[in-house]
N, C-alpha and C. Protein backbone atom coordinates (compact mmCIF):
# COMPACT_ATOMS: atom_id res chain seq x y z
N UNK A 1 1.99 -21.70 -17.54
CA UNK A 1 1.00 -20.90 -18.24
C UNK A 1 0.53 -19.72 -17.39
N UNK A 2 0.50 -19.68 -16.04
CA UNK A 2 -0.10 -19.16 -15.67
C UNK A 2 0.76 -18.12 -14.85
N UNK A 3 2.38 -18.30 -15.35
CA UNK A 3 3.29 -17.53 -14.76
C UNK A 3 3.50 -16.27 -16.41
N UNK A 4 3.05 -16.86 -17.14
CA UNK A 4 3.08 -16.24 -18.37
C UNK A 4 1.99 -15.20 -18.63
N UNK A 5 0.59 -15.26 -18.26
CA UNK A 5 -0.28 -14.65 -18.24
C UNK A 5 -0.04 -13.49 -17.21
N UNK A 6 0.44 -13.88 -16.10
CA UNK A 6 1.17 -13.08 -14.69
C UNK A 6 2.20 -12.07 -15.60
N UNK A 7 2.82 -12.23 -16.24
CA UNK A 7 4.16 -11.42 -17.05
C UNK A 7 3.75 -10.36 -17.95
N UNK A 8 2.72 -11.09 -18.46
CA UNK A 8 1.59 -10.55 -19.56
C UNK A 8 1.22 -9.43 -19.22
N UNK A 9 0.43 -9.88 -18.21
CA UNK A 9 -0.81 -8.83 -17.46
C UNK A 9 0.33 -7.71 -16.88
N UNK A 10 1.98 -7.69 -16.24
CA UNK A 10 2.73 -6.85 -15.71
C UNK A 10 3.12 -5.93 -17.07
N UNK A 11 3.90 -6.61 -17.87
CA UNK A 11 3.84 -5.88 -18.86
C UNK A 11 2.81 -4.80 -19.69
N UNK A 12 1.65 -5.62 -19.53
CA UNK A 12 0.52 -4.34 -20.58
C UNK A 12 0.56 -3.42 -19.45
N UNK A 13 0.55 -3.41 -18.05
CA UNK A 13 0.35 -2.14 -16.99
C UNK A 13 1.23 -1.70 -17.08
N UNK A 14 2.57 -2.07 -17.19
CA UNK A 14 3.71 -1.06 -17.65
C UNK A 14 3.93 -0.28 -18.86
N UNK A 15 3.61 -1.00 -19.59
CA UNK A 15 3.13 -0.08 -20.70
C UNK A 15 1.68 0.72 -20.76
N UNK A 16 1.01 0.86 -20.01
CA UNK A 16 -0.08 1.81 -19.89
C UNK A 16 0.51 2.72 -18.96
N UNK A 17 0.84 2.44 -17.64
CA UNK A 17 1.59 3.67 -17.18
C UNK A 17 2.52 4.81 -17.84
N UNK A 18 3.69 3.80 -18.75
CA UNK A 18 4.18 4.48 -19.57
C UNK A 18 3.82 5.10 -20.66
N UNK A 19 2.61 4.86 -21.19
CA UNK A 19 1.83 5.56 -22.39
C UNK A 19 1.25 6.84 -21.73
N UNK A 20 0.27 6.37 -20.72
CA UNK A 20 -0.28 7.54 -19.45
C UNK A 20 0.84 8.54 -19.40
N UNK A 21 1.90 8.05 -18.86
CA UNK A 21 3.39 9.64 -18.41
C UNK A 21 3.44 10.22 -19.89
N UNK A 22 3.40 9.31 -20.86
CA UNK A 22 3.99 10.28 -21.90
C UNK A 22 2.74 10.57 -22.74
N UNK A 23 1.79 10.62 -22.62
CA UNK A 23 0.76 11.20 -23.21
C UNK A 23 -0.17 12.04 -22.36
N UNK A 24 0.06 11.57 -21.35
CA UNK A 24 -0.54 13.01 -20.52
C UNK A 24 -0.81 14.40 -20.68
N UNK A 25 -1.55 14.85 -20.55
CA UNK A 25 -1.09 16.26 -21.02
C UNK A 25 -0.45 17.58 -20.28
N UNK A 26 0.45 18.48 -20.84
CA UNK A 26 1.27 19.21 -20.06
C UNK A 26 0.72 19.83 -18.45
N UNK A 27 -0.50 20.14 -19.20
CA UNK A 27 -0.99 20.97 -18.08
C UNK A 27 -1.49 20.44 -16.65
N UNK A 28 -1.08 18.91 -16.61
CA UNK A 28 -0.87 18.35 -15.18
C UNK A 28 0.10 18.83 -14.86
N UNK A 29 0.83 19.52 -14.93
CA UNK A 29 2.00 19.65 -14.38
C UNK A 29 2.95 21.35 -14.66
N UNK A 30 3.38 22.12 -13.70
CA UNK A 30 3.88 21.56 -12.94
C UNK A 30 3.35 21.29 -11.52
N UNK A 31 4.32 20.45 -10.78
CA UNK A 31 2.91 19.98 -9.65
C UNK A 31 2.33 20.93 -8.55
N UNK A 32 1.30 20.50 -7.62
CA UNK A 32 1.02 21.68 -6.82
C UNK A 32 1.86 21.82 -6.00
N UNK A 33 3.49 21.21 -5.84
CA UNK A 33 4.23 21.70 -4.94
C UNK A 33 5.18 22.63 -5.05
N UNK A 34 5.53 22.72 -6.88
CA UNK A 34 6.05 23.75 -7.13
C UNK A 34 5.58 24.50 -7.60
N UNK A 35 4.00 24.84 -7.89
CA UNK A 35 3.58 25.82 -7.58
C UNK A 35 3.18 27.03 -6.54
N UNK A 36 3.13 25.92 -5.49
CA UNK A 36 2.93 26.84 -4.06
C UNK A 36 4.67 27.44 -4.05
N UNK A 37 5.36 26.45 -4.70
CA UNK A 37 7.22 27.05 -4.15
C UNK A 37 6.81 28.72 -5.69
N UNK A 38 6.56 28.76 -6.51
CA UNK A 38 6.37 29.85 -7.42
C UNK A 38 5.53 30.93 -6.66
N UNK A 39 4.10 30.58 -5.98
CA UNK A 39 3.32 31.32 -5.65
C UNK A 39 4.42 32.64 -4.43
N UNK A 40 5.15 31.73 -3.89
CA UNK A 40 6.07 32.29 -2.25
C UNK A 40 7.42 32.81 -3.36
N UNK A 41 7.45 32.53 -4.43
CA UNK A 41 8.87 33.35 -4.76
C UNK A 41 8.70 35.10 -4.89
N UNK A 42 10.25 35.38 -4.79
CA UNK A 42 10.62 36.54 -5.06
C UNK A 42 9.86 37.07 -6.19
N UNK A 43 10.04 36.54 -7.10
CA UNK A 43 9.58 37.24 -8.67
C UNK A 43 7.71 37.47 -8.50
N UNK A 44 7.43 36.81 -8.17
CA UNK A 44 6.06 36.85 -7.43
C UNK A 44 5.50 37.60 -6.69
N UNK A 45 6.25 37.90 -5.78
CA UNK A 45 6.16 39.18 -4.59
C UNK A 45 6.38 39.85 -4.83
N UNK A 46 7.45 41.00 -6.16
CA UNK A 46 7.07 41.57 -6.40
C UNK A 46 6.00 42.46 -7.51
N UNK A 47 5.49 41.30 -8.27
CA UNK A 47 4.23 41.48 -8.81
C UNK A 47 3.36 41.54 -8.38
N UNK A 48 3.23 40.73 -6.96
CA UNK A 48 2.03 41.34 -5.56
C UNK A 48 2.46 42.22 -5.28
N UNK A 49 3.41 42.85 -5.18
CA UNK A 49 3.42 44.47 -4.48
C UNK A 49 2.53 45.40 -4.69
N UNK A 50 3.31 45.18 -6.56
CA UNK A 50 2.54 45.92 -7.21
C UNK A 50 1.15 45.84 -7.36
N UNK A 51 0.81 45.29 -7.42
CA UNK A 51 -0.63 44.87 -7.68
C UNK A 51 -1.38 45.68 -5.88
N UNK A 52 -0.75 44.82 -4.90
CA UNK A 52 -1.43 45.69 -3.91
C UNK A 52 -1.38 47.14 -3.77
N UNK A 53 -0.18 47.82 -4.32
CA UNK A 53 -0.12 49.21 -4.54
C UNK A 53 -1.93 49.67 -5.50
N UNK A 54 -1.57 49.28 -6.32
CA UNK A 54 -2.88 49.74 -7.30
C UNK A 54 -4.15 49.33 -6.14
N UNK A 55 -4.58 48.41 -5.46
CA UNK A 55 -5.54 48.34 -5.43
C UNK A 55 -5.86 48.97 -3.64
N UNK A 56 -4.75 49.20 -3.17
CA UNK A 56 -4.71 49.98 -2.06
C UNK A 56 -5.11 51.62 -2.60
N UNK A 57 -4.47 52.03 -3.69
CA UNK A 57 -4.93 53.63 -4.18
C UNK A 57 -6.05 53.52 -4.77
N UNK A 58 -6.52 52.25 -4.97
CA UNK A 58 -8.38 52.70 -5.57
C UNK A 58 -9.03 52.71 -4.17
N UNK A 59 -9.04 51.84 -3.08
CA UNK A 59 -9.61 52.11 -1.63
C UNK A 59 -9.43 53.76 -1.33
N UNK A 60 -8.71 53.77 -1.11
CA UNK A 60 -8.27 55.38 -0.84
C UNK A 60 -8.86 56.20 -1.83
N UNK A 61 -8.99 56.22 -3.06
CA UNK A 61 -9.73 57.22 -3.61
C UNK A 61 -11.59 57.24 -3.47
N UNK A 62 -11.31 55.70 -3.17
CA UNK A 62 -12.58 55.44 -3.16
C UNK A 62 -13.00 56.46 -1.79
N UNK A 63 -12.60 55.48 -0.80
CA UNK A 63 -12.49 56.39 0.53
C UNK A 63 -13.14 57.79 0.70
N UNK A 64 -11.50 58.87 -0.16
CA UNK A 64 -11.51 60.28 -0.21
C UNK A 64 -13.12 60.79 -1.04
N UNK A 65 -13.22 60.16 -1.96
CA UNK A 65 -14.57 60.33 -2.86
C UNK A 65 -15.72 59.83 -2.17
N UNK A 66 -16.24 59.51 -0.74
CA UNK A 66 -17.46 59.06 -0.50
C UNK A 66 -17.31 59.53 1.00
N UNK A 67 -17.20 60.86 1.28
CA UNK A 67 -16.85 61.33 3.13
C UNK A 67 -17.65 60.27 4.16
N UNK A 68 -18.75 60.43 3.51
CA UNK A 68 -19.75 59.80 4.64
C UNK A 68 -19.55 58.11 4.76
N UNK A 69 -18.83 57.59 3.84
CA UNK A 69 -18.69 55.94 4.00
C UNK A 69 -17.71 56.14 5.15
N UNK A 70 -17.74 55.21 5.98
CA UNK A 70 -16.97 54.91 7.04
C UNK A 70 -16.89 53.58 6.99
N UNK A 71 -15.69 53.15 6.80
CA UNK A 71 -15.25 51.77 6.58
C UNK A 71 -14.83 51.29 7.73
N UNK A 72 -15.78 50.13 8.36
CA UNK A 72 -16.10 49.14 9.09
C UNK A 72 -14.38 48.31 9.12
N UNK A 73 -14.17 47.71 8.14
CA UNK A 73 -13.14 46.98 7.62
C UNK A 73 -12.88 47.00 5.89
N UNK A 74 -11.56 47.24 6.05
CA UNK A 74 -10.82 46.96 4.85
C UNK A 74 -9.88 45.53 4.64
N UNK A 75 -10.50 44.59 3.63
CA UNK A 75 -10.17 43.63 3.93
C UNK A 75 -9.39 42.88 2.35
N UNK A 76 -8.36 42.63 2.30
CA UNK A 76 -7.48 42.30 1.17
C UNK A 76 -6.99 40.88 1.11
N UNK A 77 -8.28 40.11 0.16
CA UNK A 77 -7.69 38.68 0.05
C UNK A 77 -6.94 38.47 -1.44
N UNK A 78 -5.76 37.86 -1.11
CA UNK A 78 -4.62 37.33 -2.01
C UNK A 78 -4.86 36.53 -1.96
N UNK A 79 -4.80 35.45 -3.58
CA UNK A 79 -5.03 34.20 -3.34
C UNK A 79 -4.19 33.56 -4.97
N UNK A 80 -3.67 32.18 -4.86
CA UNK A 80 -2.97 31.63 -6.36
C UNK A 80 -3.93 30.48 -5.82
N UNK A 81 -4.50 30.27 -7.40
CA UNK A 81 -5.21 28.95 -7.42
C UNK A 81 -4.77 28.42 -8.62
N UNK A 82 -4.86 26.91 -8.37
CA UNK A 82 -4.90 26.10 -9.67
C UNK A 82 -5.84 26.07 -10.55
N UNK A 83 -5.92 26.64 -11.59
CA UNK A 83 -6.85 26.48 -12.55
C UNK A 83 -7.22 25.78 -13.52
N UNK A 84 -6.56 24.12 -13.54
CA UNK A 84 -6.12 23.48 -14.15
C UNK A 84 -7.43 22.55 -14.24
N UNK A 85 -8.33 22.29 -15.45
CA UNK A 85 -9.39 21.19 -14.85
C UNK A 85 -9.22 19.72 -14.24
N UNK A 86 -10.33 19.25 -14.33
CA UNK A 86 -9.91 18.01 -13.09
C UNK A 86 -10.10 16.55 -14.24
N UNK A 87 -10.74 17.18 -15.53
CA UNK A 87 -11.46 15.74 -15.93
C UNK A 87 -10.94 15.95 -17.17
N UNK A 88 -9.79 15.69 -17.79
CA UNK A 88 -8.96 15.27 -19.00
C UNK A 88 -9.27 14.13 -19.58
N UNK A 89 -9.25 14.01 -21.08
CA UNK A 89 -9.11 12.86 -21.56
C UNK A 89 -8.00 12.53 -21.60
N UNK A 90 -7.38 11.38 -21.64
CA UNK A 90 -5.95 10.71 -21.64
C UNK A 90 -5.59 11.21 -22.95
N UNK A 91 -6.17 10.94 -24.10
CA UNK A 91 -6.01 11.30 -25.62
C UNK A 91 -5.91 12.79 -25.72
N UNK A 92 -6.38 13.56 -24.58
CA UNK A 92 -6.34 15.17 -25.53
C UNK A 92 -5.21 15.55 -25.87
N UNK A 93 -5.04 16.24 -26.82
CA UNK A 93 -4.06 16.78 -27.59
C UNK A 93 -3.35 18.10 -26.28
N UNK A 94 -2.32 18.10 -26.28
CA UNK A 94 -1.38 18.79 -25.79
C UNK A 94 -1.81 20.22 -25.56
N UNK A 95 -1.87 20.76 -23.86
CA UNK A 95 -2.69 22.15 -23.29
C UNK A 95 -1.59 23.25 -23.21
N UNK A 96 -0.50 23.17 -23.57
CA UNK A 96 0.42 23.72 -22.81
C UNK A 96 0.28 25.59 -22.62
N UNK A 97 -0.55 25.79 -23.52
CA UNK A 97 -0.86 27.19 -24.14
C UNK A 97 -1.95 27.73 -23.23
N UNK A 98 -2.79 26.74 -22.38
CA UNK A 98 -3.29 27.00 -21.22
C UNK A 98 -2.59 27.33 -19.61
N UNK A 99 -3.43 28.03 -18.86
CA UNK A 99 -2.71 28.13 -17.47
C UNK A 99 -2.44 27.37 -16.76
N UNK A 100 -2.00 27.16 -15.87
CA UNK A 100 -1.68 26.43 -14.51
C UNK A 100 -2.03 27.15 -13.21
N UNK A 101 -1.75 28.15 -12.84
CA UNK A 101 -2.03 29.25 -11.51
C UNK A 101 -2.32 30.47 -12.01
N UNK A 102 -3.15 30.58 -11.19
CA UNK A 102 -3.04 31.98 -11.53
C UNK A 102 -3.15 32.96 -9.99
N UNK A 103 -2.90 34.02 -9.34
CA UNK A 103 -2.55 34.95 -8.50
C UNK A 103 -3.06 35.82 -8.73
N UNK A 104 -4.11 36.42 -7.94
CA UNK A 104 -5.11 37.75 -8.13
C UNK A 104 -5.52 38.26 -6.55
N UNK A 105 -5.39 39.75 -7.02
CA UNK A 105 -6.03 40.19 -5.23
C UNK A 105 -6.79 40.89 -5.60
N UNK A 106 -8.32 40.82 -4.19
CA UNK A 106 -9.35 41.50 -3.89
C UNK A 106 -9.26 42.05 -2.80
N UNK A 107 -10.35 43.48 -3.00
CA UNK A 107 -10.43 44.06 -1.70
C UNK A 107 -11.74 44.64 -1.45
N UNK A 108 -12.12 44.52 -0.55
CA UNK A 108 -13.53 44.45 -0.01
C UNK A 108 -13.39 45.19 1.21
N UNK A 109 -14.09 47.21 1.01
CA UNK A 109 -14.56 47.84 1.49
C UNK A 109 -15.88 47.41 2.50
N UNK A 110 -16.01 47.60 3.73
CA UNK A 110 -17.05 46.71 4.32
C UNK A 110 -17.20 48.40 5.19
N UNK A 111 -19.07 48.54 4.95
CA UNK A 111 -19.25 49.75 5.95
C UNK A 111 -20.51 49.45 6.37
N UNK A 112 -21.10 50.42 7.09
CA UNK A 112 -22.71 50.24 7.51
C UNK A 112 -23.22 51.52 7.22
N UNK A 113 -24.11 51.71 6.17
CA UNK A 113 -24.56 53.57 6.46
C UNK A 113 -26.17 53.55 7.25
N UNK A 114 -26.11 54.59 7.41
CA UNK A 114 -26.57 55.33 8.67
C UNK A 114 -28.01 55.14 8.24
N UNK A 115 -28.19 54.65 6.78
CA UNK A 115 -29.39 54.49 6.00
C UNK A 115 -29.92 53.72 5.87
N UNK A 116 -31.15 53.44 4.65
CA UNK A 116 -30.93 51.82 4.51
C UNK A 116 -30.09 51.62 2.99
N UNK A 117 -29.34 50.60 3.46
CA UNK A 117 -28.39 50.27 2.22
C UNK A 117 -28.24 50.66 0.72
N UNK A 118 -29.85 50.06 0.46
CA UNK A 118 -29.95 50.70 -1.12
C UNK A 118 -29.86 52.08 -1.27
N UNK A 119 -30.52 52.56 -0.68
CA UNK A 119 -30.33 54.06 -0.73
C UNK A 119 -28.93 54.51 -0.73
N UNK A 120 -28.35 54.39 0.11
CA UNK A 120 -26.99 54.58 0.05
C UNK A 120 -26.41 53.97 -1.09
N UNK A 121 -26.32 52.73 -1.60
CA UNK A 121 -25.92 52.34 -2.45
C UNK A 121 -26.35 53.55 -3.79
N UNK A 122 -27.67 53.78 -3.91
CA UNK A 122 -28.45 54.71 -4.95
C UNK A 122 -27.09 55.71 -5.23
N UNK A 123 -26.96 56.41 -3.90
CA UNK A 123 -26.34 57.63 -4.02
C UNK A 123 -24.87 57.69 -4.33
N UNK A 124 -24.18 56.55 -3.88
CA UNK A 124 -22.79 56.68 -4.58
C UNK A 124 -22.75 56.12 -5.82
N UNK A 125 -23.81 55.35 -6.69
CA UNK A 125 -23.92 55.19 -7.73
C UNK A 125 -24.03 56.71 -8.72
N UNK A 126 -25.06 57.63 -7.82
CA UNK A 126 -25.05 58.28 -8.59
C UNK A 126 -24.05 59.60 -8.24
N UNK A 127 -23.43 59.72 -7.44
CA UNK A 127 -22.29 60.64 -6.82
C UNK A 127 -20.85 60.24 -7.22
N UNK A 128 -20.57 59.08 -6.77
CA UNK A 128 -19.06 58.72 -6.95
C UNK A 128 -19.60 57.53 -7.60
N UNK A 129 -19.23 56.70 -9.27
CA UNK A 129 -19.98 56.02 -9.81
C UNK A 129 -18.99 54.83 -9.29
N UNK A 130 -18.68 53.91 -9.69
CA UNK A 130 -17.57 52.63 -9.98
C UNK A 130 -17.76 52.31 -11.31
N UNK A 131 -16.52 52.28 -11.83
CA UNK A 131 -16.48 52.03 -12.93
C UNK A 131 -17.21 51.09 -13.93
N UNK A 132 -17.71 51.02 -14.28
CA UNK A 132 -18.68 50.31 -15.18
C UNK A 132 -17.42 49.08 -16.36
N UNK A 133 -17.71 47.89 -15.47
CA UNK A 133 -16.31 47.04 -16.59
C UNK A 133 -15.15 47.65 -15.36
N UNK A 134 -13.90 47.06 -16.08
CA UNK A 134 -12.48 47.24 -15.53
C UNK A 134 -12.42 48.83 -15.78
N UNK A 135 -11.77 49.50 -14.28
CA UNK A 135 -11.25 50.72 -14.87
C UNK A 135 -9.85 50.59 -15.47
N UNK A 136 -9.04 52.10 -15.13
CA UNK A 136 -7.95 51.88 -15.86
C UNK A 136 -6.69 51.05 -15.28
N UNK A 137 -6.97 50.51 -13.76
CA UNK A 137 -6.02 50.11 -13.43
C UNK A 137 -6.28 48.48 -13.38
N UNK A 138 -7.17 48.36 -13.82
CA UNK A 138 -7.56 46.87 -14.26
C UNK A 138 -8.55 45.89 -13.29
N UNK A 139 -9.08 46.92 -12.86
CA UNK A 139 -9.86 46.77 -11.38
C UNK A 139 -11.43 46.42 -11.77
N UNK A 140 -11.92 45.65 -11.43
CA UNK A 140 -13.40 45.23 -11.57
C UNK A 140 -14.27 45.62 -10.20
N UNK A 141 -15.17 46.47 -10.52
CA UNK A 141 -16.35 46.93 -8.45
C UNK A 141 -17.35 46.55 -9.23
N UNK A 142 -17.80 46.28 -7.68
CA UNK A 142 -19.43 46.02 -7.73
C UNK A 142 -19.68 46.42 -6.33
N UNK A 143 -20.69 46.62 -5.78
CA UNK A 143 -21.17 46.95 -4.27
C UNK A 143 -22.29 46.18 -4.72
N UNK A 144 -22.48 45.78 -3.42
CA UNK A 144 -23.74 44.29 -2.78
C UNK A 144 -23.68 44.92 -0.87
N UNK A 145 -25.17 44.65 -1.10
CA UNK A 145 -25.38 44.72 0.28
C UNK A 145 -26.63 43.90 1.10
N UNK A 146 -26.29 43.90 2.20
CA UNK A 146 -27.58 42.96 3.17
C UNK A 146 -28.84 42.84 2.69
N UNK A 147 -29.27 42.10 2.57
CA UNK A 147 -31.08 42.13 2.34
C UNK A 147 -31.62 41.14 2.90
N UNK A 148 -32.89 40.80 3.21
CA UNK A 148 -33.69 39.63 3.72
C UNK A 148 -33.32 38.87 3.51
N UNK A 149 -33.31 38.14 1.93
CA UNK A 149 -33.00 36.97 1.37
C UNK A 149 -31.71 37.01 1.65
N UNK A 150 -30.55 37.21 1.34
CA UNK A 150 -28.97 36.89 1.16
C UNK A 150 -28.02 37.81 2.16
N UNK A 151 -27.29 37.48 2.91
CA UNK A 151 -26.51 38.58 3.37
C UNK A 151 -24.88 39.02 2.51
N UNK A 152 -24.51 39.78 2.73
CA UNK A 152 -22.65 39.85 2.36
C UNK A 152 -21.83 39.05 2.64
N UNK A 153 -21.10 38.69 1.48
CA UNK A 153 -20.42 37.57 2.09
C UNK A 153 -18.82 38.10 1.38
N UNK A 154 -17.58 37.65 1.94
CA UNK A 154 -16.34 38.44 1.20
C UNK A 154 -15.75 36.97 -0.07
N UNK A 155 -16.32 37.15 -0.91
CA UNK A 155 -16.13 35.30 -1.90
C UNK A 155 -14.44 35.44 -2.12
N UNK A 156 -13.86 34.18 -2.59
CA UNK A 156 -12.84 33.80 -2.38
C UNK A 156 -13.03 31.94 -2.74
N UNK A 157 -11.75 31.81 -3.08
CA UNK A 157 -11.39 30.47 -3.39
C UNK A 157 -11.24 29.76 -2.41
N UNK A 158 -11.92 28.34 -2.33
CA UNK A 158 -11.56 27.33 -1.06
C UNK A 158 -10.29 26.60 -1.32
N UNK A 159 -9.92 26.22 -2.43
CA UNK A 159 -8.92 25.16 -2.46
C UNK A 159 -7.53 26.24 -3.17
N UNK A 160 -7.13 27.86 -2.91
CA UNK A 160 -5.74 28.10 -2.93
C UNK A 160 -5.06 27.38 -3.18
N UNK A 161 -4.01 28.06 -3.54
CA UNK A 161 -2.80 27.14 -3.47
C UNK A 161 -2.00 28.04 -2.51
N UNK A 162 -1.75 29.02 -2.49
CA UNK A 162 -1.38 30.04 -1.52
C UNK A 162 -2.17 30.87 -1.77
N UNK A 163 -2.72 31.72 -0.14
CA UNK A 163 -3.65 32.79 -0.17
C UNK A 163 -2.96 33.71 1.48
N UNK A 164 -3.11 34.67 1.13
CA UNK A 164 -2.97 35.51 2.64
C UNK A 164 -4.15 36.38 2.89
N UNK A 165 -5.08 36.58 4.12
CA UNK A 165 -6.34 37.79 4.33
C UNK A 165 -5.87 38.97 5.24
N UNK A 166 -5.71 39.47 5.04
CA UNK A 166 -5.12 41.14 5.84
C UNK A 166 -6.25 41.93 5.77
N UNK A 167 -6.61 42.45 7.21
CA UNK A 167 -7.31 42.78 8.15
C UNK A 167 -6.79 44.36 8.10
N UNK A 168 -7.71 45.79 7.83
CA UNK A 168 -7.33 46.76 8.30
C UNK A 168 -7.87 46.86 10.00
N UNK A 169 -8.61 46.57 10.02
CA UNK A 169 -9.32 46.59 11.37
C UNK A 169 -9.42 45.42 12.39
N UNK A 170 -9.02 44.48 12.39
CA UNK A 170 -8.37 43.49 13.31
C UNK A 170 -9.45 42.51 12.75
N UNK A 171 -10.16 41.69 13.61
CA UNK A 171 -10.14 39.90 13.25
C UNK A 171 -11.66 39.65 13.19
N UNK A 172 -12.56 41.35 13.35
CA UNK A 172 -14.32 40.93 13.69
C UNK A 172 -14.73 40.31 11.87
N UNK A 173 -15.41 39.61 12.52
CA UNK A 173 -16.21 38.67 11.49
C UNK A 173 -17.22 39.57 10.84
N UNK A 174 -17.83 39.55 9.67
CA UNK A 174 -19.27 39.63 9.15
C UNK A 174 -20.55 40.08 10.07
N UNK A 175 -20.16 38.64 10.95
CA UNK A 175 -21.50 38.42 11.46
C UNK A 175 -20.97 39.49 12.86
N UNK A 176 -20.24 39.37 13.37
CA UNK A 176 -20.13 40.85 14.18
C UNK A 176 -19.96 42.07 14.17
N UNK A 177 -19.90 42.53 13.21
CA UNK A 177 -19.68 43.67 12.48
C UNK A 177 -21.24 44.03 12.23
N UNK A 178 -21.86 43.39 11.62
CA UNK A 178 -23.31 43.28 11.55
C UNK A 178 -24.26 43.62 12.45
N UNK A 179 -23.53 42.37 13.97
CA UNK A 179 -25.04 42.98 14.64
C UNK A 179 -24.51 43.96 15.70
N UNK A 180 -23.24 44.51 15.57
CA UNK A 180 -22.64 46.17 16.11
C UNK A 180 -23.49 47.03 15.22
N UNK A 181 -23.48 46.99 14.49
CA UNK A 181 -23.14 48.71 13.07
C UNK A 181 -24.57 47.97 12.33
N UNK A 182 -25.31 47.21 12.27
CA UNK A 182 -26.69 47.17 11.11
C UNK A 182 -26.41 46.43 10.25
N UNK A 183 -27.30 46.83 9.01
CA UNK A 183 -27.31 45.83 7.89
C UNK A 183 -25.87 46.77 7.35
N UNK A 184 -24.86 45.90 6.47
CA UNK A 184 -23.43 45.95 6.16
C UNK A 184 -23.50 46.14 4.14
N UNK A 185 -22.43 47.24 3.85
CA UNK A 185 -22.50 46.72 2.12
C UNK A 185 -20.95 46.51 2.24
N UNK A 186 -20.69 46.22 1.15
CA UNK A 186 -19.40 45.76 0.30
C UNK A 186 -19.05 46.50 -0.86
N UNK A 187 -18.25 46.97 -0.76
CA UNK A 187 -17.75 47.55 -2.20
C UNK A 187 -16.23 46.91 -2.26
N UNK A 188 -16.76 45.65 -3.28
CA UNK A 188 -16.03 44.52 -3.97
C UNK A 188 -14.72 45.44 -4.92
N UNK A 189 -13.26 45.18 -4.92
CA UNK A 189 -12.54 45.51 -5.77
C UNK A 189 -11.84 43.91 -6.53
N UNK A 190 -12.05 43.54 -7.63
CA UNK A 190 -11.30 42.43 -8.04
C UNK A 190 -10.26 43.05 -8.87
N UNK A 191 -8.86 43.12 -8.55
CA UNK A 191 -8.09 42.98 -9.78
C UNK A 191 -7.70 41.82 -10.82
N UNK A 192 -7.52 42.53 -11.76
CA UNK A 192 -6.58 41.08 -12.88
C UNK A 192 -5.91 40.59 -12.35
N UNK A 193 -5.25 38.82 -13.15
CA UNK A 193 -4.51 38.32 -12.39
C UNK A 193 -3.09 39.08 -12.25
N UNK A 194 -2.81 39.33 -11.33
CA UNK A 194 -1.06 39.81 -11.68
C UNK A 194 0.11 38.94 -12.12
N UNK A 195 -0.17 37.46 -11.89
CA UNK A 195 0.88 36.69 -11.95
C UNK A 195 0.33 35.14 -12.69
N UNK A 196 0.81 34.61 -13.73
CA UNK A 196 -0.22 33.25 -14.20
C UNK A 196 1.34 32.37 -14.24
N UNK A 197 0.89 31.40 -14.18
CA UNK A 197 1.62 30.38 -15.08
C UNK A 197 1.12 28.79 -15.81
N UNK A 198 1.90 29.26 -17.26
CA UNK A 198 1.34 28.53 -17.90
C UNK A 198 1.74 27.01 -18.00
């Protein structure tokens, strides 16, 4: 009897595993190892090219359009994350039409003006504006800068799946950059994702 109940109990877990694999839903998968192998492919890289092309010529115009900013650091984080949620029902109906990764780069102008921040901030708002929404190259700004309460911080994803940070100005931190050059702003560039998979 009790070798029967033993058989029992193996069987219903085999058949729940097997119900689990095949009712699962798509969008577990594919796994995070061939996604990081997608994130490092060819076809990939060169949709980061591109993408860093565009958002390297908005720095630079930005740049040419604001003489007096002097950029501290130019700093370009790439990053593919899983976007996949964490808490599925076993029963949900089939995601496949949803993402899996997605691949997007930012770039974060870092300066100190000679002023105090807002002010400066005031004036390229009202001199050289940033686009209000995505401009045309699909680029999202904002500028943020130091204050009492909160300092600058460059945001970014903790759990990547692949990410690279490239440094125009070598390896100084925030916080040294800071107490060289003063209170610090940011003029945030987010592009769209360049690369998803679904």
């Amino acid at each position: 009897m009790r070798s029967l109940r033993r058989r029992t109990g193996e069987a219903v877990g085999l058949l729940f595993v097997f119900g689990f694999a095949v009712l699962r839903p798509s969008r577990f998968w594919p796994p995070k190892w061939m996604l990081r192998r997608i994130a490092a492919s060819a076809e990939v890289q060169a949709e980061r090219t591109a993408a860093a092309e565009k958002l390297v010529a908005r720095v630079r115009e930005i740049e040419a359009g604001v003489p007096w900013l002097r950029a501290l650091d130019v700093v370009i984080r790439d990053e593919c994350v899983d976007v996949r949620g964490h808490h599925i029902s076993l029963f949900e109906a089939s995601t496949s039409t949803r993402e899996s990764m997605t691949c997007r780069m930012s770039a974060f102008i870092v300066f100190s003006p000679e002023r105090d921040p807002e002010d400066a901030v005031a004036e390229i708002r009202r001199t050289f504006p940033p686009p209000d929404g995505l401009s045309a190259g699909g680029i999202s700004e904002s500028l943020h800068w130091d204050t009492d309460e909160r300092k600058v911080a460059l945001e970014g994803a903790h759990d990547a799946i692949w990410a690279r940070l490239t440094r125009r100005h070598g390896e100084k931190s925030l916080g040294q950059l800071r107490q060289e050059n003063g209170a610090l702003c940011v003029w945030a560039l987010h592009g769209q994702p360049y690369f998803t998979v679904v």
